[in-house]
C-alpha atoms as a PDB file:
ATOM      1  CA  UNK A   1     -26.811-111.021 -82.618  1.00  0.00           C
ATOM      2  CA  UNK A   2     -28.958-113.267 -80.253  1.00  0.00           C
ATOM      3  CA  UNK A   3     -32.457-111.178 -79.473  1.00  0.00           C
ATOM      4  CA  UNK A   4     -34.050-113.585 -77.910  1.00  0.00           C
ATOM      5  CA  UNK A   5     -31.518-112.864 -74.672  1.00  0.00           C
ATOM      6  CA  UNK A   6     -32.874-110.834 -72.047  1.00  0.00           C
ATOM      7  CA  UNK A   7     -32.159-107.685 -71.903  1.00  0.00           C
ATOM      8  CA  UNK A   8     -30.808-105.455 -68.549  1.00  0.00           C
ATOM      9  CA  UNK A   9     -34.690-103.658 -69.085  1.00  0.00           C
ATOM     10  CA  UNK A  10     -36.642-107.020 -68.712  1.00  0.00           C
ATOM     11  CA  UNK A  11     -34.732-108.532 -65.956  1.00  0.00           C
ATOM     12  CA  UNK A  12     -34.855-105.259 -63.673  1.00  0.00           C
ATOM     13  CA  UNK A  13     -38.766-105.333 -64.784  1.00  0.00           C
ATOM     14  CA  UNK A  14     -39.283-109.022 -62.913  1.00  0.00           C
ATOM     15  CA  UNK A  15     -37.443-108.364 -60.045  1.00  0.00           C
ATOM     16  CA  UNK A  16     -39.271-105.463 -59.283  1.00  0.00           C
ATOM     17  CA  UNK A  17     -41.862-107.428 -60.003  1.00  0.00           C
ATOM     18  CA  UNK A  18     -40.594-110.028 -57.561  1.00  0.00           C
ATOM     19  CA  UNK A  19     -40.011-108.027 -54.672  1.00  0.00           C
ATOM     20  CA  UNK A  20     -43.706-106.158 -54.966  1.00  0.00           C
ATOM     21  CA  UNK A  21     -45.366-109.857 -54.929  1.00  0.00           C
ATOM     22  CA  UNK A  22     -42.905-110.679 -52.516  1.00  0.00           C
ATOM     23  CA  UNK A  23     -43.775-107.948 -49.643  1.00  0.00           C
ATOM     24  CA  UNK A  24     -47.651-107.714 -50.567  1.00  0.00           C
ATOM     25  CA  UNK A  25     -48.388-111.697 -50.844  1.00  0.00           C
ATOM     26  CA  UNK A  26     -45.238-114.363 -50.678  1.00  0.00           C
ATOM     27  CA  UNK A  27     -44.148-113.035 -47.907  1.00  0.00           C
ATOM     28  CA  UNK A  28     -46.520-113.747 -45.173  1.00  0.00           C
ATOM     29  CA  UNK A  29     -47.855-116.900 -46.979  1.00  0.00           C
ATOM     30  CA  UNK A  30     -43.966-117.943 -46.534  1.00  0.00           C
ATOM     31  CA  UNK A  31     -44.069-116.819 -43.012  1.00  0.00           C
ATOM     32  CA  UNK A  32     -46.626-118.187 -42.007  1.00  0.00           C
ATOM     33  CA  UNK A  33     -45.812-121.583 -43.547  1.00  0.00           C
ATOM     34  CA  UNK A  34     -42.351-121.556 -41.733  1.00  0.00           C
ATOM     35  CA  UNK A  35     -44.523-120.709 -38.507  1.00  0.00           C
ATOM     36  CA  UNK A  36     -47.011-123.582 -38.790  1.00  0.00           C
ATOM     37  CA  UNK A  37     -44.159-126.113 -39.925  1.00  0.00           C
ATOM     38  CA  UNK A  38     -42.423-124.848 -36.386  1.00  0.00           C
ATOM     39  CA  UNK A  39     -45.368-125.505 -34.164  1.00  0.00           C
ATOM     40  CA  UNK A  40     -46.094-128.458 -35.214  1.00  0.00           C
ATOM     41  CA  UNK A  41     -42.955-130.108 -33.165  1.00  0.00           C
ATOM     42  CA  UNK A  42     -41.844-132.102 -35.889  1.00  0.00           C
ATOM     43  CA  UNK A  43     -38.585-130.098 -36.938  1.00  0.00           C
ATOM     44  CA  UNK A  44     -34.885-130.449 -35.794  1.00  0.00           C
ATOM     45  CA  UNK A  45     -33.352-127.198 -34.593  1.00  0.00           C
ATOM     46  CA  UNK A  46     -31.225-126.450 -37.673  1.00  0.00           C
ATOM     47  CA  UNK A  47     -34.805-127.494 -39.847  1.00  0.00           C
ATOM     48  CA  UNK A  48     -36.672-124.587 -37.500  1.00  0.00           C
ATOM     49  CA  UNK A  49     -34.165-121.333 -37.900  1.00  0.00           C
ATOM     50  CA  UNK A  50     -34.374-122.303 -41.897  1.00  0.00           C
ATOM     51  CA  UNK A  51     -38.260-122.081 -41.759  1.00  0.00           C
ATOM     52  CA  UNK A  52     -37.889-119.208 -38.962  1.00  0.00           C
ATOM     53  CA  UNK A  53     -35.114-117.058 -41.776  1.00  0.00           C
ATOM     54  CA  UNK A  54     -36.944-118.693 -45.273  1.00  0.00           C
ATOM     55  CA  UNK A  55     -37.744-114.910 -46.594  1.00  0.00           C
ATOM     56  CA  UNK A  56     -34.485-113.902 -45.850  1.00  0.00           C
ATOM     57  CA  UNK A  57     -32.695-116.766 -47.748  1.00  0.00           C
ATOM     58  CA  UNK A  58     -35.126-116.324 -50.447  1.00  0.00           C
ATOM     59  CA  UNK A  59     -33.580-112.224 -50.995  1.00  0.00           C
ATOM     60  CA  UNK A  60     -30.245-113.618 -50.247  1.00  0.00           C
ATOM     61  CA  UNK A  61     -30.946-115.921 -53.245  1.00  0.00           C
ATOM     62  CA  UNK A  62     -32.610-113.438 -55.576  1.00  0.00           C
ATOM     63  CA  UNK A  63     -29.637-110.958 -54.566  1.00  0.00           C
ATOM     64  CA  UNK A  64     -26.717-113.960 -55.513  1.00  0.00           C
ATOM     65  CA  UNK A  65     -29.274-114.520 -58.713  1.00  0.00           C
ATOM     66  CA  UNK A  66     -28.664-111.032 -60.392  1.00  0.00           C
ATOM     67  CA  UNK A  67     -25.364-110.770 -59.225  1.00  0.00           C
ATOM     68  CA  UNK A  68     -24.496-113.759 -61.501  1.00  0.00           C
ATOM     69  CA  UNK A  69     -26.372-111.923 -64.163  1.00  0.00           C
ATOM     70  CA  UNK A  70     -24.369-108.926 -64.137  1.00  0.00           C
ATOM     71  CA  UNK A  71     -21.090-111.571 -64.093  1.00  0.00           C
ATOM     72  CA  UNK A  72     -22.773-113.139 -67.052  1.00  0.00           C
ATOM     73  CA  UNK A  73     -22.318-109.797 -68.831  1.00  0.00           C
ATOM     74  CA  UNK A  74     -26.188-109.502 -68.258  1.00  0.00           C
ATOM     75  CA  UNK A  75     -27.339-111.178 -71.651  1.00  0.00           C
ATOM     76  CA  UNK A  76     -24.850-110.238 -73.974  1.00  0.00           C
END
């Protein structure tokens, strides 16, 4: 039996974890990032809606994330 995998517990501990950091802090740091890189004039169009939508690609991501954990038979 492998116990170093993680277990269902540990990974449901980080992204609650993830998604507190993520709406106190990350959030509007990634925000406003997106906003400063789109005022500056420097982007394409397609470059601007990814900075304008990067917090919603980053839960899309963390959603497709443990969804390949549960196919992974989530650490067993």
């Amino acid at each position: 039996m492998n116990n170093k995998a993680q277990s269902v517990i540990t990974i449901g501990f980080w992204v609650i974890v993830f998604i507190i950091g993520f709406a106190m802090f990350f959030g509007k740091w990634i925000n406003q990032i997106g906003d400063d890189a789109i005022n500056s004039g420097q982007v394409t169009g397609f470059e601007a809606f990814v900075y304008g939508n990067l917090n919603v690609f980053i839960i899309i991501a963390l959603i497709i994330f443990i969804l390949a954990y549960l196919y992974m038979g989530a650490g067993s």
